[in-house]
Protein backbone atom coordinates (compact mmCIF):
# COMPACT_ATOMS: atom_id res chain seq x y z
CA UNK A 1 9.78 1.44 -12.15
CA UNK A 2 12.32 3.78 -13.32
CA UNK A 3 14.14 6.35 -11.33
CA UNK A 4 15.38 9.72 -12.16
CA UNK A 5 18.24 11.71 -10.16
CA UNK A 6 17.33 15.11 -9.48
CA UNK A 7 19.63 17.86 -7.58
CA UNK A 8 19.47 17.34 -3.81
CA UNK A 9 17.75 20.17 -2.04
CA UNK A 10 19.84 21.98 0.55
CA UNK A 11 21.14 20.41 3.64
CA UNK A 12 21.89 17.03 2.29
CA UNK A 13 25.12 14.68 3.16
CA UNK A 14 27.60 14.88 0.76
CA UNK A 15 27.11 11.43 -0.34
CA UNK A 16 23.23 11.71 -0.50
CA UNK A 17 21.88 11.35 -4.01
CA UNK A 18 17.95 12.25 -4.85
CA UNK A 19 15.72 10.23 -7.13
CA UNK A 20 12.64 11.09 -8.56
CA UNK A 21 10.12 8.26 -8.22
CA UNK A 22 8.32 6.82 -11.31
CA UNK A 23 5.48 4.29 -10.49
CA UNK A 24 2.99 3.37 -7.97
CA UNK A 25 4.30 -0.17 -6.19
CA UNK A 26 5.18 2.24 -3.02
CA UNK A 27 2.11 3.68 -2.31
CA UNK A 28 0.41 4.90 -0.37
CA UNK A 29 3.90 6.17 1.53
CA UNK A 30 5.35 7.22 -1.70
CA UNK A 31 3.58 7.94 -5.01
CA UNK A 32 4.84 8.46 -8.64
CA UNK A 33 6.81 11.76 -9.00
CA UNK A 34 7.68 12.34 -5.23
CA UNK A 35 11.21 13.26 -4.62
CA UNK A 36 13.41 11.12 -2.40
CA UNK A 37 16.61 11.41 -0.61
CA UNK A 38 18.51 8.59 -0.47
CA UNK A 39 22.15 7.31 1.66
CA UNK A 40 24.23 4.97 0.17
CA UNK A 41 24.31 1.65 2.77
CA UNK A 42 27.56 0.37 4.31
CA UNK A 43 26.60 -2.75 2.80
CA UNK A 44 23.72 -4.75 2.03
CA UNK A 45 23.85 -6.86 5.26
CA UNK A 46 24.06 -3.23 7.86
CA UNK A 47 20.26 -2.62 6.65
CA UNK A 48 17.47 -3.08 9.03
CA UNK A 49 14.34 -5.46 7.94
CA UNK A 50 11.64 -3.26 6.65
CA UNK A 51 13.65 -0.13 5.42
CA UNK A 52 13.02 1.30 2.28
CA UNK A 53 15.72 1.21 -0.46
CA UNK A 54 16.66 2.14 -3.50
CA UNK A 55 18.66 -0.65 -4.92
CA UNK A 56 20.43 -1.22 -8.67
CA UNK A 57 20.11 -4.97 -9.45
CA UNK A 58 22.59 -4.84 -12.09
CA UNK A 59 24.84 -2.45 -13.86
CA UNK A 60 23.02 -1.68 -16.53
CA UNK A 61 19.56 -2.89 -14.34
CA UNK A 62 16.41 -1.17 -13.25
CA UNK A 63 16.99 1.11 -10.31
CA UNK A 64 13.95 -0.13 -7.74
CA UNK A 65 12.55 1.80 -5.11
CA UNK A 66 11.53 -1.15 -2.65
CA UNK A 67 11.20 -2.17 1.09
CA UNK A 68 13.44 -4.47 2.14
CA UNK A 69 12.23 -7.33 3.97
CA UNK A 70 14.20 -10.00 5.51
CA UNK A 71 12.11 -13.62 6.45
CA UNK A 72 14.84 -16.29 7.73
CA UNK A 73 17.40 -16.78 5.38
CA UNK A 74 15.56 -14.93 2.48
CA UNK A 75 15.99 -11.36 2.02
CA UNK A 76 13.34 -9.78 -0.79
CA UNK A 77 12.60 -6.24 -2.05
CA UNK A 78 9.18 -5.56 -1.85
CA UNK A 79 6.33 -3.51 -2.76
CA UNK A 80 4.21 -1.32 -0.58
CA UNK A 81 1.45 -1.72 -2.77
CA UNK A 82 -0.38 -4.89 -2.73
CA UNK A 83 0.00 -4.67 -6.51
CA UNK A 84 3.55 -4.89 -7.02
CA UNK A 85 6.37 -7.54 -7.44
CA UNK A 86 8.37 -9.33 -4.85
CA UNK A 87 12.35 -9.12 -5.76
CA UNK A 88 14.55 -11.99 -3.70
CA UNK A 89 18.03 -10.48 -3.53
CA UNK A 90 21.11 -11.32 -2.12
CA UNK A 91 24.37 -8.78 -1.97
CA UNK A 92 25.92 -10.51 -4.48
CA UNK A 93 23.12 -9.50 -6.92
CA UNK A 94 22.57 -5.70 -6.13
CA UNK A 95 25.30 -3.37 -7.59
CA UNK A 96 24.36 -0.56 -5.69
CA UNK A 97 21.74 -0.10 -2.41
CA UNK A 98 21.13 3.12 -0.21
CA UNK A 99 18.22 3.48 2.29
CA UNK A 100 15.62 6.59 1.81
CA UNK A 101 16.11 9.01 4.50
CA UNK A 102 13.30 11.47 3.08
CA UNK A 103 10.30 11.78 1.04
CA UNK A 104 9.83 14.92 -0.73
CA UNK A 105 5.73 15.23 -1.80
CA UNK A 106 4.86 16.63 -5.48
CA UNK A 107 2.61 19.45 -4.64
């Protein structure tokens, strides 16, 4: 899944950045072309189990729009959909994560 930044709408934190979603692993609570708002994370280890993130994996890696799940010692980004992929992470391995605040539906 690829994400697009879009302006954020009015209202926003300073630091909050907007992606446009692209893909269907989120669904049904977010669907392709919704619009979400998104604050960067004190770190990695500060996010609750079963947010939902957008994370970078690497530099120049796929941005992911995934819920975070943490199960003992393992921490994964995962799909809503039954569909998609399972991502095991660690913070050493995510250049950038922020937790979605808002969902913005395409009418």
């Amino acid at each position: 899944p690829n994400a697009e930044t879009v302006l954020v709408p009015v209202g926003g934190r300073r630091d909050t950045i907007a992606f446009k979603v692209s893909g269907i692993s989120m669904e049904p609570k977010i669907s392709d072309g919704d619009v979400i708002l998104v604050e960067p994370a004190e770190s990695f280890e500060s996010i609750p189990a079963n947010k939902v993130v957008v994370a970078q994996l690497s530099p120049d890696g796929d941005v992911v729009c995934k819920r975070l799940r943490r199960q003992g010692a393992t921490t994964v980004l995962a799909s809503d959909n039954p569909e998609g992929r399972i991502i095991p992470v660690t913070a050493e391995n995510i250049c950038w994560i922020g937790v979605v605040v808002k969902r913005i539906s395409e009418l």
